[in-house]
Protein backbone atom coordinates (compact mmCIF):
# COMPACT_ATOMS: atom_id res chain seq x y z
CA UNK A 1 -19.31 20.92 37.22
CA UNK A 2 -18.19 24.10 38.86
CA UNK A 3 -20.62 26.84 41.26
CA UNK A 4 -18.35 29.82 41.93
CA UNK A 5 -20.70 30.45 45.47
CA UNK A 6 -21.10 34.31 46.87
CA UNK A 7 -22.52 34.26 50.26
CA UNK A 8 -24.89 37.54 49.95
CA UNK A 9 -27.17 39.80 51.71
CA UNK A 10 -29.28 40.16 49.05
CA UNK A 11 -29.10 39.02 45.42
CA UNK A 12 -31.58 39.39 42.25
CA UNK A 13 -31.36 38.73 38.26
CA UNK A 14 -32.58 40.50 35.48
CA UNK A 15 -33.73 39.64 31.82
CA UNK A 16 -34.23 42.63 29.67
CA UNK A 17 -35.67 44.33 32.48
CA UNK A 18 -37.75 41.69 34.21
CA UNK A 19 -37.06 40.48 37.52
CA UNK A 20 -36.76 36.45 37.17
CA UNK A 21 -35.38 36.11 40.61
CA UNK A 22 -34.69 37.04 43.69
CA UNK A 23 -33.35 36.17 46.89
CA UNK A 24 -32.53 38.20 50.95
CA UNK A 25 -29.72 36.50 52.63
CA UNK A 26 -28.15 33.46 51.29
CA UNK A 27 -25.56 32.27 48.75
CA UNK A 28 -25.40 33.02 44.66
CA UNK A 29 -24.63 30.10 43.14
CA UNK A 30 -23.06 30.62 39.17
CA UNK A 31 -22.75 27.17 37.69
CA UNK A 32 -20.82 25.84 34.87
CA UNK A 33 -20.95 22.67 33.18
CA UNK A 34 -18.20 20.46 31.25
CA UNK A 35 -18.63 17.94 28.49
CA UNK A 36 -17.99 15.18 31.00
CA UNK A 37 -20.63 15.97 34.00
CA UNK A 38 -23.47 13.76 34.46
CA UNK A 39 -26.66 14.28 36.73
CA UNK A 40 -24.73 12.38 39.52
CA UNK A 41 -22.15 15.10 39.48
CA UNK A 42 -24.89 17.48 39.71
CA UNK A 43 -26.25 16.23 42.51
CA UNK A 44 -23.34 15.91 44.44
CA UNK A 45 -22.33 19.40 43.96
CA UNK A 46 -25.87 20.42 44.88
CA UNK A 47 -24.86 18.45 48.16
CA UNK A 48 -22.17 20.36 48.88
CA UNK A 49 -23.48 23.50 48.52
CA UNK A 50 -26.42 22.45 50.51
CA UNK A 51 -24.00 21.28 53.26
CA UNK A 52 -21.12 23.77 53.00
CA UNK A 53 -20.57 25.91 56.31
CA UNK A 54 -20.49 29.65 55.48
CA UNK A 55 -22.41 30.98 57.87
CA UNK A 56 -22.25 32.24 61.60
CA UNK A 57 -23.36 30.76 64.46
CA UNK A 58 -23.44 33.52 66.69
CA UNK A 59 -19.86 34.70 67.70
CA UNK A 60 -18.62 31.51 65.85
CA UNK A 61 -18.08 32.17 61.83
CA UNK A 62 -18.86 29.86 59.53
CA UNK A 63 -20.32 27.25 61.54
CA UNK A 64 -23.80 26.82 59.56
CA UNK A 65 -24.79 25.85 56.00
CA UNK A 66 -27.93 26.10 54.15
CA UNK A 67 -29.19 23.15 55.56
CA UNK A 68 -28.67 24.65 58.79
CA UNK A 69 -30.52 27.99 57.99
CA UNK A 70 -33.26 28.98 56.36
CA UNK A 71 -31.72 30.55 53.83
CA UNK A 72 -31.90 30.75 49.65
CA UNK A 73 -29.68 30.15 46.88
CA UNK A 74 -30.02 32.17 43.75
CA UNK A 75 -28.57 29.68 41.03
CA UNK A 76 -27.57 31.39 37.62
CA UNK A 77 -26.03 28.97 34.63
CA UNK A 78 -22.34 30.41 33.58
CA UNK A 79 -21.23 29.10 30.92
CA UNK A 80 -18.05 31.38 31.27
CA UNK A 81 -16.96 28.81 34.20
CA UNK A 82 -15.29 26.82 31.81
CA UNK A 83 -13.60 29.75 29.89
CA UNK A 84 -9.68 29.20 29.38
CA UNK A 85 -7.59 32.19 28.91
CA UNK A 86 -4.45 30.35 29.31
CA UNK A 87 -3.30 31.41 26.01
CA UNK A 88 -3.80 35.17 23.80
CA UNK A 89 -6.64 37.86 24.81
CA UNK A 90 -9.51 35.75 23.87
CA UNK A 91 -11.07 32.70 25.95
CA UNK A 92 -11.96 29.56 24.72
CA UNK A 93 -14.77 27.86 25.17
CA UNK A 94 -14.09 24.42 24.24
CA UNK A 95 -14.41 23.03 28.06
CA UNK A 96 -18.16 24.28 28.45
CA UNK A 97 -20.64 22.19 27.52
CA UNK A 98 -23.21 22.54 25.05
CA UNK A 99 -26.65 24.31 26.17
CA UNK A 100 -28.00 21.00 25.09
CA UNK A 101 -26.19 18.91 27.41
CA UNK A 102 -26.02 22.00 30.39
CA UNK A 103 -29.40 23.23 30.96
CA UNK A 104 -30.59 19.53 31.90
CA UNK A 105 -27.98 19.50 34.38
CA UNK A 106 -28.12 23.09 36.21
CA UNK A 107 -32.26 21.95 36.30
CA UNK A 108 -30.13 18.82 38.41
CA UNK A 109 -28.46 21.02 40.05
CA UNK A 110 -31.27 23.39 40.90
CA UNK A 111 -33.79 20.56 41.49
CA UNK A 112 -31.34 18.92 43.90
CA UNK A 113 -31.13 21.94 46.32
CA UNK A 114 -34.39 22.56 46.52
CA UNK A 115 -35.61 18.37 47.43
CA UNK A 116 -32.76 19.25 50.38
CA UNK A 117 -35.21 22.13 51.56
CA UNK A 118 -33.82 25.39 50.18
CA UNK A 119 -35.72 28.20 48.70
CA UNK A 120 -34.36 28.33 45.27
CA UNK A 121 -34.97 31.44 42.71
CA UNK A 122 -33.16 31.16 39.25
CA UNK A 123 -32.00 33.00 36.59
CA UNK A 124 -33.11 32.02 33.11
CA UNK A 125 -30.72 29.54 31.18
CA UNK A 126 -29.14 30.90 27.66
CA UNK A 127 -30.07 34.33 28.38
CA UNK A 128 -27.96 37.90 28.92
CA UNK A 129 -28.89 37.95 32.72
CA UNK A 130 -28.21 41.26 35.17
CA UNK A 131 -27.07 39.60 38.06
CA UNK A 132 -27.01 42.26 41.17
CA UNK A 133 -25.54 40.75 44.53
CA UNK A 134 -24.30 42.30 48.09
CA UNK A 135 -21.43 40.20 48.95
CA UNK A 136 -21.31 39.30 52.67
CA UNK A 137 -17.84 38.99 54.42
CA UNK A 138 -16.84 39.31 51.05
CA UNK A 139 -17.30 35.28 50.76
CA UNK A 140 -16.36 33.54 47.65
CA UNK A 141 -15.84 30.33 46.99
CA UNK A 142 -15.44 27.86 43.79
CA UNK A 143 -16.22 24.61 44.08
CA UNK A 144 -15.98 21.53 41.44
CA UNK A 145 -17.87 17.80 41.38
C-alpha cells in the first residue's frame, strides 16, 4: 500500500457537488492499493501515519504526530498511486488493485486510524472526488507498507 500524506490547514472532498468530507488542520491521506497488500499491511501503514512526526512542537518542527495532536486525517482511495508511466504518454494500471480487493482495505486503513483515536472524514471509494486542500509548510510525503 502507498498514502501520498499532505499535512494541511484545511482539506474537504466533493462528489458531484456534495460535501462527503471534511477536515481543519491535519494531514490528507490519498491511498493506493497493490494486488499484493493484505489487511496487515493496512494496518501498519495506518500506524505510521498515526505515528509519523509532522507537526510542531512549539519552536521545534516536526516533533508531533497525530497521535500527539488532536488532529484529523481526510483519507481519499487513489487508485492512480499505482499508475506507471515508465514507458509512452499513457499510464498503466496493471499495479493497482482491483476495487474489489481495494475498498476492503482503505476501510482497513481508515478503520485503523480511527481505533488509534483520530477524527477521520473520507472521501467516497470508486467515485470522481473534488479534493480541495491548503498545504501547510508545503508538507508531502509518500509512504509504502
Amino acid at each position: 500500500m502507498r498514502a501520498l500524506i499532505q499535512r494541511v490547514t484545511e482539506a474537504r472532498v466533493r462528489v458531484e457537488h456534495e460535501l462527503v468530507g471534511e477536515i481543519g488542520g491535519g494531514l490528507c491521506v490519498l491511498v493506493g492499493v497493490t494486488h499484493d497488500d493484505d489487511e496487515a499491511a493496512a494496518r501498519r501503514l495506518a500506524e505510521q501515519v498515526w505515528n509519523l512526526r509532522v507537526f510542531a512542537d512549539g519552536d521545534a518542527p516536526m516533533q508531533r504526530s497525530l497521535a500527539d495532536t488532536t488532529r484529523a486525517a481526510l483519507v481519499v482511495s487513489q487508485f492512480t498511486l499505482y499508475g506507471d508511466t515508465r514507458r509512452g504518454r499513457r499510464p498503466s494500471w496493471s499495479a493497482a488493485a482491483s476495487p474489489s480487493v481495494a475498498e476492503p482495505l482503505v476501510e482497513a486503513f481508515t478503520a485503523t486510524l480511527r481505533a488509534l483515536g483520530a477524527e477521520v472524514a473520507t472521501g467516497r471509494f470508486g467515485a470522481h472526488m473534488a479534493v480541495e486542500l491548503v498545504n501547510d509548510g508545503p508538507v508531502t510525503l509518500l509512504l509504502e507498507s
